[in-house]
C-alpha atoms as a PDB file:
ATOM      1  CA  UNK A   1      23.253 -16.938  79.473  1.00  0.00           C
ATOM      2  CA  UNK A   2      22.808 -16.914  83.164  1.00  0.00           C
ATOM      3  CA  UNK A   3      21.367 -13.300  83.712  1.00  0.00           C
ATOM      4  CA  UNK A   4      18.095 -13.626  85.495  1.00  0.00           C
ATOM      5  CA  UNK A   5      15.043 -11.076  85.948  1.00  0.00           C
ATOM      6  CA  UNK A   6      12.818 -11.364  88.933  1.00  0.00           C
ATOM      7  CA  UNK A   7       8.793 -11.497  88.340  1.00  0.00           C
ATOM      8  CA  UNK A   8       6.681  -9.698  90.721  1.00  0.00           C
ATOM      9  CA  UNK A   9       3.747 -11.341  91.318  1.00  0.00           C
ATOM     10  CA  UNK A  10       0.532 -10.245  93.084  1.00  0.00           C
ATOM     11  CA  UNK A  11      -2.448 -11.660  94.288  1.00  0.00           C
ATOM     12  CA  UNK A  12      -5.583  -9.706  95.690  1.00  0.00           C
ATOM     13  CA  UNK A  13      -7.399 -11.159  98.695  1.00  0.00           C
ATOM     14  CA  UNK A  14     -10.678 -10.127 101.662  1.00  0.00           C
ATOM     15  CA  UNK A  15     -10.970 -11.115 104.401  1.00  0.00           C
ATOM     16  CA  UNK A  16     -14.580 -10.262 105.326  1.00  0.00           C
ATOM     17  CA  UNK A  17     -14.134 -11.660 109.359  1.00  0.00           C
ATOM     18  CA  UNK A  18     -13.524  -9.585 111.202  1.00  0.00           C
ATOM     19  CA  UNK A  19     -12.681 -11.748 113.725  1.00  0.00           C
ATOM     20  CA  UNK A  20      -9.802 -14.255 112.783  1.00  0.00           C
ATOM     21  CA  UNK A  21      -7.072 -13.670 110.952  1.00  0.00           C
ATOM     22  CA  UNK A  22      -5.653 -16.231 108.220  1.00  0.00           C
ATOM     23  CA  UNK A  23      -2.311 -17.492 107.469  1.00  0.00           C
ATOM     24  CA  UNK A  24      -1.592 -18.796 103.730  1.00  0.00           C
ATOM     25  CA  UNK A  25       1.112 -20.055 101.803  1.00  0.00           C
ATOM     26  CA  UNK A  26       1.228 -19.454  98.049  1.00  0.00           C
ATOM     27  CA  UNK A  27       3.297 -21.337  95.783  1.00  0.00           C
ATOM     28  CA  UNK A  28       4.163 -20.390  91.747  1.00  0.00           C
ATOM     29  CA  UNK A  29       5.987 -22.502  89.496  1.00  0.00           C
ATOM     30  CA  UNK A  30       6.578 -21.721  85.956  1.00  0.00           C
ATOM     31  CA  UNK A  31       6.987 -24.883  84.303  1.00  0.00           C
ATOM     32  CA  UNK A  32       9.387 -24.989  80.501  1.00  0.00           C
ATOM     33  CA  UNK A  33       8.652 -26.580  77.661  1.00  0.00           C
ATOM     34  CA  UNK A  34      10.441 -29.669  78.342  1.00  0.00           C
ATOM     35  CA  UNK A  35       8.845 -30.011  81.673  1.00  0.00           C
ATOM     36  CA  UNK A  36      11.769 -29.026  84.083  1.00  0.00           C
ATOM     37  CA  UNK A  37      10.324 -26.170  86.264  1.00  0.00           C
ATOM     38  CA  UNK A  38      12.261 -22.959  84.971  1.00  0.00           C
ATOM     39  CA  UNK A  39      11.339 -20.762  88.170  1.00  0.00           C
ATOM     40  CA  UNK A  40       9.759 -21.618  91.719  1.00  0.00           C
ATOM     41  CA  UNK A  41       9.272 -19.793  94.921  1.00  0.00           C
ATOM     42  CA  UNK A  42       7.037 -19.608  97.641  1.00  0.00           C
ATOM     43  CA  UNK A  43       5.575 -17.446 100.531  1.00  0.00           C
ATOM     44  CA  UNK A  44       3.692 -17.918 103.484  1.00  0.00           C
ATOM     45  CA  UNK A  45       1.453 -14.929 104.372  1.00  0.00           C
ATOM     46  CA  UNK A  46      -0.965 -13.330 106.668  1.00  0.00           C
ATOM     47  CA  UNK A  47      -4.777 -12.270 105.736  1.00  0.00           C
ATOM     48  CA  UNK A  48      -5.283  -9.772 108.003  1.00  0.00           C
ATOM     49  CA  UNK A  49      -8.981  -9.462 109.515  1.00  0.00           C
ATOM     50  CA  UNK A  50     -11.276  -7.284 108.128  1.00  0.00           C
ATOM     51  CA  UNK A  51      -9.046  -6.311 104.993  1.00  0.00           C
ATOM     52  CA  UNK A  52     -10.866  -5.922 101.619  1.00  0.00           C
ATOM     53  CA  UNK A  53      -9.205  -6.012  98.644  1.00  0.00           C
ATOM     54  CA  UNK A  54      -5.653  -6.051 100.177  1.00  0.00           C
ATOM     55  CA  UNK A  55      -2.784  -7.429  98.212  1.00  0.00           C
ATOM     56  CA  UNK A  56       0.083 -10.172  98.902  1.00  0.00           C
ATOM     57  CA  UNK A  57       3.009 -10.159  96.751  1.00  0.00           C
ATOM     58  CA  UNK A  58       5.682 -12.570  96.438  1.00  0.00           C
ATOM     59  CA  UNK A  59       8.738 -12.552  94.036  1.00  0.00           C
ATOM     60  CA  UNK A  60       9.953 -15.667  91.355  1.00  0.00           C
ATOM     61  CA  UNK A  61      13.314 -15.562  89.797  1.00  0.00           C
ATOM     62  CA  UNK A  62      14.478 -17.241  86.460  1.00  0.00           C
ATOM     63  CA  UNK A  63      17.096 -16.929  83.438  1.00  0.00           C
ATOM     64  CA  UNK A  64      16.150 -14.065  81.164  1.00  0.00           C
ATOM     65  CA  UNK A  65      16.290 -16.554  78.215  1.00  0.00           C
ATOM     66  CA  UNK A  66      13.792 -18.288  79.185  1.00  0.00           C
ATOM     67  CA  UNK A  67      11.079 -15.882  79.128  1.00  0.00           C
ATOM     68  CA  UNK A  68       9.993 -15.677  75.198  1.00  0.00           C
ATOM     69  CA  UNK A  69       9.779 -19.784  76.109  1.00  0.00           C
ATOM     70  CA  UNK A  70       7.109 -19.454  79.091  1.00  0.00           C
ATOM     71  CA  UNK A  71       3.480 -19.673  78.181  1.00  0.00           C
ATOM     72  CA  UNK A  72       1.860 -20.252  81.397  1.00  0.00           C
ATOM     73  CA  UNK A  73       2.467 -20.646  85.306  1.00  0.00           C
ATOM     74  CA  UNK A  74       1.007 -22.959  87.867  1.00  0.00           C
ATOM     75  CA  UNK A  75      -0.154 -21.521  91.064  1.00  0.00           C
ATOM     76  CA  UNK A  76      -0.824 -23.324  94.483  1.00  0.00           C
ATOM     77  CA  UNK A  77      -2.909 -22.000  97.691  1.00  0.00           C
ATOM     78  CA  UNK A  78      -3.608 -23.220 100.559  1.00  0.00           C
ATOM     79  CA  UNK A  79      -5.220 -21.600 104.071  1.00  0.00           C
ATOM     80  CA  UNK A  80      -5.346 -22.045 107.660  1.00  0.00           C
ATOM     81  CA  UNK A  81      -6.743 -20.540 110.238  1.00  0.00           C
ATOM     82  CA  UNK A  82      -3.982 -18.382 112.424  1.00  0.00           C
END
């Protein structure tokens, strides 16, 4: 009952200045069926100047069990300037 499995999830980003780099911070939660959140994490990242199609990936642990329960995941973004 309490063995969990960690979720590797990764999002694709460009950064087409070439002058500033950005700072973000992603957050996923994967709500259950009952509404309690199951799984959260969140990261804080870098988009590095001038990248194109460079990748950020951040990890979100939950119970095993709970997977076959799951049918979506919420996903928040937000961006600064560095």
């Amino acid at each position: 009952l309490n063995d969990t499995h960690t979720m590797v999830v990764e999002f694709t980003y460009s950064n087409r200045d070439d002058s500033h780099d950005y700072k973000c911070k992603y957050v996923v939660t994967i709500p259950g069926p009952d509404g309690k959140n199951l799984g959260e994490n969140d990261r804080t990242a870098t988009l590095d100047k001038g990248k194109i199609e460079d990748t950020n990936k951040m990890f979100v642990k939950m119970k095993t069990r709970h997977y076959k329960t799951v049918k979506t995941f919420k996903i928040s973004f937000d961006i600064w300037k560095k």
